[in-house]
PDB file of N, CA and C in Angstrom:
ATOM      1  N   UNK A   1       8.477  48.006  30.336  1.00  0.00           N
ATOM      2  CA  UNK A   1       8.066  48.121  28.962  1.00  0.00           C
ATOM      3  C   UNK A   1       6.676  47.500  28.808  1.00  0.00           C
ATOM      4  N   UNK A   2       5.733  48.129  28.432  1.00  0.00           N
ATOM      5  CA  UNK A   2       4.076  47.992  28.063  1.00  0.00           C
ATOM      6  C   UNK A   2       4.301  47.448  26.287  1.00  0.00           C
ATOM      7  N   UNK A   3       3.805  46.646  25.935  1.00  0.00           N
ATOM      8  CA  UNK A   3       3.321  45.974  24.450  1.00  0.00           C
ATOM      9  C   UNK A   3       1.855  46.130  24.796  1.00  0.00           C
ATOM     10  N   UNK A   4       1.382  46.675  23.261  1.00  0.00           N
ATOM     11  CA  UNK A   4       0.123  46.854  23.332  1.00  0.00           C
ATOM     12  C   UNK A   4      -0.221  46.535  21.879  1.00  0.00           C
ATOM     13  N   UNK A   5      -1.575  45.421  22.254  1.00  0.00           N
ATOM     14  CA  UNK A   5      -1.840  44.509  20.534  1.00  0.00           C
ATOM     15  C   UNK A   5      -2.967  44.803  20.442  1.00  0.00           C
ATOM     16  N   UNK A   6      -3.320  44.999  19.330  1.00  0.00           N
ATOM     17  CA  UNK A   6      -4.819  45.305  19.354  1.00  0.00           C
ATOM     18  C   UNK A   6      -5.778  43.529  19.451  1.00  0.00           C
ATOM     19  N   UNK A   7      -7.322  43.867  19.688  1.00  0.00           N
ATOM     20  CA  UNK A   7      -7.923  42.935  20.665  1.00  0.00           C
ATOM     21  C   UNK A   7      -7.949  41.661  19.608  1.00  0.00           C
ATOM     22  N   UNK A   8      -7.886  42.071  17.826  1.00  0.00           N
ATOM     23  CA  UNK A   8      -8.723  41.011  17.194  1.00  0.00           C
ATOM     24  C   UNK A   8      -6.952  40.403  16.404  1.00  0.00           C
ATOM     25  N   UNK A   9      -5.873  41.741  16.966  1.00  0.00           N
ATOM     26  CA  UNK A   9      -4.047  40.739  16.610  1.00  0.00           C
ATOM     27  C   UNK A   9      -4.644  39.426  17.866  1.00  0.00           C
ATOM     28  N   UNK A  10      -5.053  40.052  18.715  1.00  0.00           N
ATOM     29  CA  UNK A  10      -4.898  39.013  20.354  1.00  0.00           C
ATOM     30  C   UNK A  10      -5.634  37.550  20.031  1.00  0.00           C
ATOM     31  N   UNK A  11      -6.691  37.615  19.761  1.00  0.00           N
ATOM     32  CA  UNK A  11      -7.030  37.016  19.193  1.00  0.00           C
ATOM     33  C   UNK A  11      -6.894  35.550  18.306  1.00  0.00           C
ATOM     34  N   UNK A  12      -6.338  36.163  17.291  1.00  0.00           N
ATOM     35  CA  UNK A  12      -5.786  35.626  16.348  1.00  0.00           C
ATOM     36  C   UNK A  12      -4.691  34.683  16.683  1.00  0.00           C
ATOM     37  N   UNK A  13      -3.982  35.371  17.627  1.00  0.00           N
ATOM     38  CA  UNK A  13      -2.703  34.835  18.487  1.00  0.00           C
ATOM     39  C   UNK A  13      -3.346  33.598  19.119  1.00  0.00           C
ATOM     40  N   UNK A  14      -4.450  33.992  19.649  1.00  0.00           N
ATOM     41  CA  UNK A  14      -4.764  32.618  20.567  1.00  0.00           C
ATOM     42  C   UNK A  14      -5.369  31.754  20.080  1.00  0.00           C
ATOM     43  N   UNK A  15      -6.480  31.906  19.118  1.00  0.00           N
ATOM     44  CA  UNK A  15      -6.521  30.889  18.187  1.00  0.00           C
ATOM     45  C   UNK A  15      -5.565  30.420  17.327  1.00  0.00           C
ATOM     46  N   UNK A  16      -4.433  30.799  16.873  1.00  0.00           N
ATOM     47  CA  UNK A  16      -3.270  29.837  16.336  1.00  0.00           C
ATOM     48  C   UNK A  16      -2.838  28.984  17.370  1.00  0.00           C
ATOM     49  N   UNK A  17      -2.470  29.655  18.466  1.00  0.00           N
ATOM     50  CA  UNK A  17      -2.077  28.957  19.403  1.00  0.00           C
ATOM     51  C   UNK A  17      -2.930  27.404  20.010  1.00  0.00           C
ATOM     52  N   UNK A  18      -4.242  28.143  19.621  1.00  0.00           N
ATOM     53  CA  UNK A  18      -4.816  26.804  19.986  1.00  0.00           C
ATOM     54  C   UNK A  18      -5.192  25.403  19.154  1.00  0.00           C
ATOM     55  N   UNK A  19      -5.122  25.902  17.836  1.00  0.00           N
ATOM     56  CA  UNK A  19      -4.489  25.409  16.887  1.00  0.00           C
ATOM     57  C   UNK A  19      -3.557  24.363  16.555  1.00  0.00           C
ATOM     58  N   UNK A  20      -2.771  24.740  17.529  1.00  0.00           N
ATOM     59  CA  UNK A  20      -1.174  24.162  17.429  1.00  0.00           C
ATOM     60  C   UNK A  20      -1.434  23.048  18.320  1.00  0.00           C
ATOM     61  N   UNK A  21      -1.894  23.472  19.506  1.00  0.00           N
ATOM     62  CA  UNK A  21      -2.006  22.563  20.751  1.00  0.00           C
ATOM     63  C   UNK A  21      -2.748  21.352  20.340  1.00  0.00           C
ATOM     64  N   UNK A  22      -4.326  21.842  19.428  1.00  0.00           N
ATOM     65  CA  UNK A  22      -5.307  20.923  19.132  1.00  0.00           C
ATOM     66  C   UNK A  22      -4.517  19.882  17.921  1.00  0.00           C
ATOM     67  N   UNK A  23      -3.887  20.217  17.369  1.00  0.00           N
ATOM     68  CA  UNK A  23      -3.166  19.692  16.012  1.00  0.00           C
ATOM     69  C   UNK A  23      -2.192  18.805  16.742  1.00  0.00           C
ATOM     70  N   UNK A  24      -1.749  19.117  17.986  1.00  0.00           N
ATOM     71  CA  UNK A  24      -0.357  18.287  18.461  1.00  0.00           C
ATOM     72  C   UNK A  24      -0.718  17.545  19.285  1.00  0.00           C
ATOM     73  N   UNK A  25      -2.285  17.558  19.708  1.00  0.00           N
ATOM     74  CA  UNK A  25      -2.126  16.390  20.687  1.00  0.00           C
ATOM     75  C   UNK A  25      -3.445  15.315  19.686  1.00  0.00           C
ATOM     76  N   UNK A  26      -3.550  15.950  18.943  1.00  0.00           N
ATOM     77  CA  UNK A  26      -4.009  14.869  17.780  1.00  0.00           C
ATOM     78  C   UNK A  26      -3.343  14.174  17.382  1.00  0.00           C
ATOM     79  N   UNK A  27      -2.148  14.635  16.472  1.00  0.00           N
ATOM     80  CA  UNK A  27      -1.063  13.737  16.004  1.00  0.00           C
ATOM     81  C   UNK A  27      -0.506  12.486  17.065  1.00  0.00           C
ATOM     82  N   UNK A  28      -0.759  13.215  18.035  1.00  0.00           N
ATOM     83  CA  UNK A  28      -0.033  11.545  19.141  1.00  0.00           C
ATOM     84  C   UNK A  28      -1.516  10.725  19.368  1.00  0.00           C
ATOM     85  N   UNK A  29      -2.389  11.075  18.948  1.00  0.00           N
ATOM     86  CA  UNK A  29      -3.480   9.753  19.006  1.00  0.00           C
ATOM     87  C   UNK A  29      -3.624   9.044  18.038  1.00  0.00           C
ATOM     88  N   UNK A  30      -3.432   9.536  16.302  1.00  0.00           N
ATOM     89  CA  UNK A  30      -3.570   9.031  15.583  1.00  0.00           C
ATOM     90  C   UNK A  30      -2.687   7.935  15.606  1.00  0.00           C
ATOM     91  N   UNK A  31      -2.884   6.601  14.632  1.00  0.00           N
ATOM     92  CA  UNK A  31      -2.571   5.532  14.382  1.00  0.00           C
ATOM     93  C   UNK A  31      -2.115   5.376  13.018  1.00  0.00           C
ATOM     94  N   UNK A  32      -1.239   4.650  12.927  1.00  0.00           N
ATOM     95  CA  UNK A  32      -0.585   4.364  11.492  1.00  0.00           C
ATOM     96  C   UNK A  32      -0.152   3.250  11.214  1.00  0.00           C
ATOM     97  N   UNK A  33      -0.612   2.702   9.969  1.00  0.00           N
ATOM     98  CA  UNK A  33      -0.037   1.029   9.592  1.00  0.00           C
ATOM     99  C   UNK A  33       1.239   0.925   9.353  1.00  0.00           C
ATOM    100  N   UNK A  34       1.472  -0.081   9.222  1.00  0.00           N
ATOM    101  CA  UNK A  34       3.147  -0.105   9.274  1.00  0.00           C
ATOM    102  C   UNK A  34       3.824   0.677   7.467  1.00  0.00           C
ATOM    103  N   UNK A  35       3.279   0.615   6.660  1.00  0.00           N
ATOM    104  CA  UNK A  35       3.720   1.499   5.742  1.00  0.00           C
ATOM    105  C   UNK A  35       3.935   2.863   6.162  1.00  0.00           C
ATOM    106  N   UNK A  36       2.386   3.582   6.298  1.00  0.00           N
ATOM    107  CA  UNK A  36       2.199   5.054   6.850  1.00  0.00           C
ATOM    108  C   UNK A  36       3.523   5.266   7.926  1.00  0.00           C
ATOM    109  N   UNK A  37       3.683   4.148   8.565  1.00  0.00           N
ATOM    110  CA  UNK A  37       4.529   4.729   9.921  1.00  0.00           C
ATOM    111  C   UNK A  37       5.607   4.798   9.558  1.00  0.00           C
ATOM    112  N   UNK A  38       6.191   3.687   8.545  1.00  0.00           N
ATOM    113  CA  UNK A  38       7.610   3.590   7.918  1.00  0.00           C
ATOM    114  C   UNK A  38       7.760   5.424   7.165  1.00  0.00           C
ATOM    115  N   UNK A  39       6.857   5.579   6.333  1.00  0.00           N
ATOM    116  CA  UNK A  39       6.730   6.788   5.755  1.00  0.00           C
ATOM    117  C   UNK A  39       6.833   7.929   6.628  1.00  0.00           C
ATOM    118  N   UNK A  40       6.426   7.849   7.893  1.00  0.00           N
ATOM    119  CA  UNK A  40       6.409   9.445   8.984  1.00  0.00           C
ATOM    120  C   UNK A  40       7.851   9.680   9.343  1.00  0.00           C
ATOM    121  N   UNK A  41       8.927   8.239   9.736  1.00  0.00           N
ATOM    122  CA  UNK A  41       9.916   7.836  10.544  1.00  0.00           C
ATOM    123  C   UNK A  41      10.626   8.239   8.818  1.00  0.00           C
ATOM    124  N   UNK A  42      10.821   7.736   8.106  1.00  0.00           N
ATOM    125  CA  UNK A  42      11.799   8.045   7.216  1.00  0.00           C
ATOM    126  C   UNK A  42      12.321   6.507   6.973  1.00  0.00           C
ATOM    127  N   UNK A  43      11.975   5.730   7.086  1.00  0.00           N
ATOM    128  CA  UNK A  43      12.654   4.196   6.832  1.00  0.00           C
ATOM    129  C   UNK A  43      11.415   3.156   6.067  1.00  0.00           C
ATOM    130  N   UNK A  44      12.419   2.196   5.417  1.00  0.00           N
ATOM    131  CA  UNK A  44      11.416   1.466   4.846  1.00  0.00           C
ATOM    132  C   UNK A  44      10.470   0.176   5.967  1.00  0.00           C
ATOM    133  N   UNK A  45       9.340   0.107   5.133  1.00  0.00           N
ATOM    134  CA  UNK A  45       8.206  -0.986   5.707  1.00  0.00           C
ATOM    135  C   UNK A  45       9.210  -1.953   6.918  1.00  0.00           C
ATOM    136  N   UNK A  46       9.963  -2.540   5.943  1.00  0.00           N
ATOM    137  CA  UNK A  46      10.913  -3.907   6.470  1.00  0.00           C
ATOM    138  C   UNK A  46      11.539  -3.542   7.363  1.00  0.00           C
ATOM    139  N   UNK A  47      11.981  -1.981   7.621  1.00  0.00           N
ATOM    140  CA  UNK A  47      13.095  -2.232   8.357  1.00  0.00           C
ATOM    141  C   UNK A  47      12.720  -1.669   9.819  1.00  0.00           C
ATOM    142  N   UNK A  48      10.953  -0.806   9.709  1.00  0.00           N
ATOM    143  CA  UNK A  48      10.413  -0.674  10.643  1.00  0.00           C
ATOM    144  C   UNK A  48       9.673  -2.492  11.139  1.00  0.00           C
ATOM    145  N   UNK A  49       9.166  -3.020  10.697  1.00  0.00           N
ATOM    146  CA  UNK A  49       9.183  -4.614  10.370  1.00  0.00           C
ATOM    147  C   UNK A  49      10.058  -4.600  12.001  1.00  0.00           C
ATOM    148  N   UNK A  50      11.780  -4.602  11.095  1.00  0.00           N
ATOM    149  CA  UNK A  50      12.884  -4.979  12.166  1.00  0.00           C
ATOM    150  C   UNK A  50      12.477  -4.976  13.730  1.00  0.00           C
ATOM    151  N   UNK A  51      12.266  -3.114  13.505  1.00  0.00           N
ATOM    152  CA  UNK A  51      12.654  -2.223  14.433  1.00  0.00           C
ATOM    153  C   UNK A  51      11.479  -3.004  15.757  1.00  0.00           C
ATOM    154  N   UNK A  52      10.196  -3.616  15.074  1.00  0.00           N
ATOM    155  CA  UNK A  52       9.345  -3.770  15.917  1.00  0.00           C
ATOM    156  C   UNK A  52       9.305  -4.608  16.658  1.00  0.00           C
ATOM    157  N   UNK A  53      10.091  -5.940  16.081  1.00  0.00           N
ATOM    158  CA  UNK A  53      10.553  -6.709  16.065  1.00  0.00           C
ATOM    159  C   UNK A  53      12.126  -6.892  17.353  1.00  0.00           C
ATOM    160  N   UNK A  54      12.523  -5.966  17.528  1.00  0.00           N
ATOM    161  CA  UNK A  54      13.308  -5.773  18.163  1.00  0.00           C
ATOM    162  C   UNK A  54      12.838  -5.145  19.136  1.00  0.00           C
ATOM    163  N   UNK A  55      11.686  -4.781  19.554  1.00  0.00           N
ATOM    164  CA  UNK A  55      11.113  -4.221  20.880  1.00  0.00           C
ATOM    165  C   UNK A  55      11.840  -2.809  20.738  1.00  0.00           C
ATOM    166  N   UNK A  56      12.307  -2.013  19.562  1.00  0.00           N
ATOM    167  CA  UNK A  56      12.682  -0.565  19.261  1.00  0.00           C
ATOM    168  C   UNK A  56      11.588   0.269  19.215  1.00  0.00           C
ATOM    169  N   UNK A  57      10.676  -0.039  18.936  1.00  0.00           N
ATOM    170  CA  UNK A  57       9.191   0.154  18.659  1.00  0.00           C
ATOM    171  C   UNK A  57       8.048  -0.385  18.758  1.00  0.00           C
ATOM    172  N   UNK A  58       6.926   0.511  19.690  1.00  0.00           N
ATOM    173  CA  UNK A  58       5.729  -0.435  19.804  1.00  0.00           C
ATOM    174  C   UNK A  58       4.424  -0.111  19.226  1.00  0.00           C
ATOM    175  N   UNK A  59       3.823  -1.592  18.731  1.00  0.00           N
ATOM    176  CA  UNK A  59       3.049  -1.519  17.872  1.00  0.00           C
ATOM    177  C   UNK A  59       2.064  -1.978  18.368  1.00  0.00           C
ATOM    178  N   UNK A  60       0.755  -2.015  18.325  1.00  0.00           N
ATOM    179  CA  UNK A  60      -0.494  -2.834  18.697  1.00  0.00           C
ATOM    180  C   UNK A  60      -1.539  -2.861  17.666  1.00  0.00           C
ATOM    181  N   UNK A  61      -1.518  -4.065  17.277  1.00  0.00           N
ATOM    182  CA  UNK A  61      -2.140  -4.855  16.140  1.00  0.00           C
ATOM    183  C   UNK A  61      -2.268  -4.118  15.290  1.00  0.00           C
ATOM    184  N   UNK A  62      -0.292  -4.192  14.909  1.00  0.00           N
ATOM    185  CA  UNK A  62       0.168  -3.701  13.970  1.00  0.00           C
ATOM    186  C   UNK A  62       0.082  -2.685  13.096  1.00  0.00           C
ATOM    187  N   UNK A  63      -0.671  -1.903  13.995  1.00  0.00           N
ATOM    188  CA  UNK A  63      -0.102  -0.402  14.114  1.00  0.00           C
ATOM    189  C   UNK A  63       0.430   0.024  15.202  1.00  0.00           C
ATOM    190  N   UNK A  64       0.840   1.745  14.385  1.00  0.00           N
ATOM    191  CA  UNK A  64       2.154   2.463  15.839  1.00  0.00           C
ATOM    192  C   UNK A  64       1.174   3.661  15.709  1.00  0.00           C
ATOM    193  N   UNK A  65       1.155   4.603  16.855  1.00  0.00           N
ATOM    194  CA  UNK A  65       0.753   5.756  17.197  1.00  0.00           C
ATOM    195  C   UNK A  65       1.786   6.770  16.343  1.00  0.00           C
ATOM    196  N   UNK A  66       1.250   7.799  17.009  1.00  0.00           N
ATOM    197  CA  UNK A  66       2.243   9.239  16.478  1.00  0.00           C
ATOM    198  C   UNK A  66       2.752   9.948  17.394  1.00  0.00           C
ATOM    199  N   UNK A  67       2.515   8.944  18.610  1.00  0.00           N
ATOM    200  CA  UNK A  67       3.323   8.833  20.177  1.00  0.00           C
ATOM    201  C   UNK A  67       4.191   8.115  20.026  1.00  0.00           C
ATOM    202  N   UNK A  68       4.048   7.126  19.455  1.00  0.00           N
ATOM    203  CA  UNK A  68       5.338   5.969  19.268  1.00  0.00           C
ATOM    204  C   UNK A  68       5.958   6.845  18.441  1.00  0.00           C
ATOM    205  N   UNK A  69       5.565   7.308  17.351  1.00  0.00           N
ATOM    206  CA  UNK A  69       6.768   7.423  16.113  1.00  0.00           C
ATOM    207  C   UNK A  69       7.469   8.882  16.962  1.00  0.00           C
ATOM    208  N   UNK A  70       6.969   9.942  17.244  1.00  0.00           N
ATOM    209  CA  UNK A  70       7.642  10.858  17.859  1.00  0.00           C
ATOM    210  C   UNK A  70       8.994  10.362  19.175  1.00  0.00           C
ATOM    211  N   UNK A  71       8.189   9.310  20.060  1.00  0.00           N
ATOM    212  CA  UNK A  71       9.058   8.877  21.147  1.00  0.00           C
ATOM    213  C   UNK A  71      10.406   8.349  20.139  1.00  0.00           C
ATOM    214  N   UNK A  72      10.217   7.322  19.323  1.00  0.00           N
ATOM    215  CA  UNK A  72      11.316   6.717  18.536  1.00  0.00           C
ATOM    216  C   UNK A  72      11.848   8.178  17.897  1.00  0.00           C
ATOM    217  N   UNK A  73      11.667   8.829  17.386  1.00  0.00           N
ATOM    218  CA  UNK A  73      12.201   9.408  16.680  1.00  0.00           C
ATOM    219  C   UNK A  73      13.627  11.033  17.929  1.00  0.00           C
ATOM    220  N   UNK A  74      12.643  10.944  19.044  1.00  0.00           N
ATOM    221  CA  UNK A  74      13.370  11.751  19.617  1.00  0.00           C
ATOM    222  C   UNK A  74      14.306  11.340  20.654  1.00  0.00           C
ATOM    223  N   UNK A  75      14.661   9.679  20.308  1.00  0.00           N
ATOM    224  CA  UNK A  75      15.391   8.473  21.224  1.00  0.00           C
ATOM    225  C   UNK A  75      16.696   8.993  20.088  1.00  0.00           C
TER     226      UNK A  75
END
């Protein structure tokens, strides 16, 4: 079976695609204060506070990445 897209569908395809990639490996560099991060994770300030506190989560001078919050979140 042959699929056949025209050149500027193709295109389009690969710039979303690249898109996605550029957007997703951004999000794991960015940095977030402990509010922002409480806010991405779904829990309050304090109880990310806890979490950090408990070596559940790592922070460096007191912020977390969007590597951390993804890793925690898919633990």
């Amino acid at each position: 079976m042959i699929v056949t897209i025209e050149e500027s569908s193709l295109q389009n395809m690969l710039f979303q695609a690249a898109q996605l990639g550029a957007d997703k490996a951004i999000s794991a560099l960015v940095s977030y204060n402990i509010k922002d991060a409480a806010k991405q994770i779904g829990i309050t300030p304090k109880t990310l506070t806890k979490r950090i506190l408990e070596g559940k989560i790592k922070s460096v001078d007191g912020r977390i990445t969007g590597a951390e919050i993804k890793r925690y979140l898919e633990s």
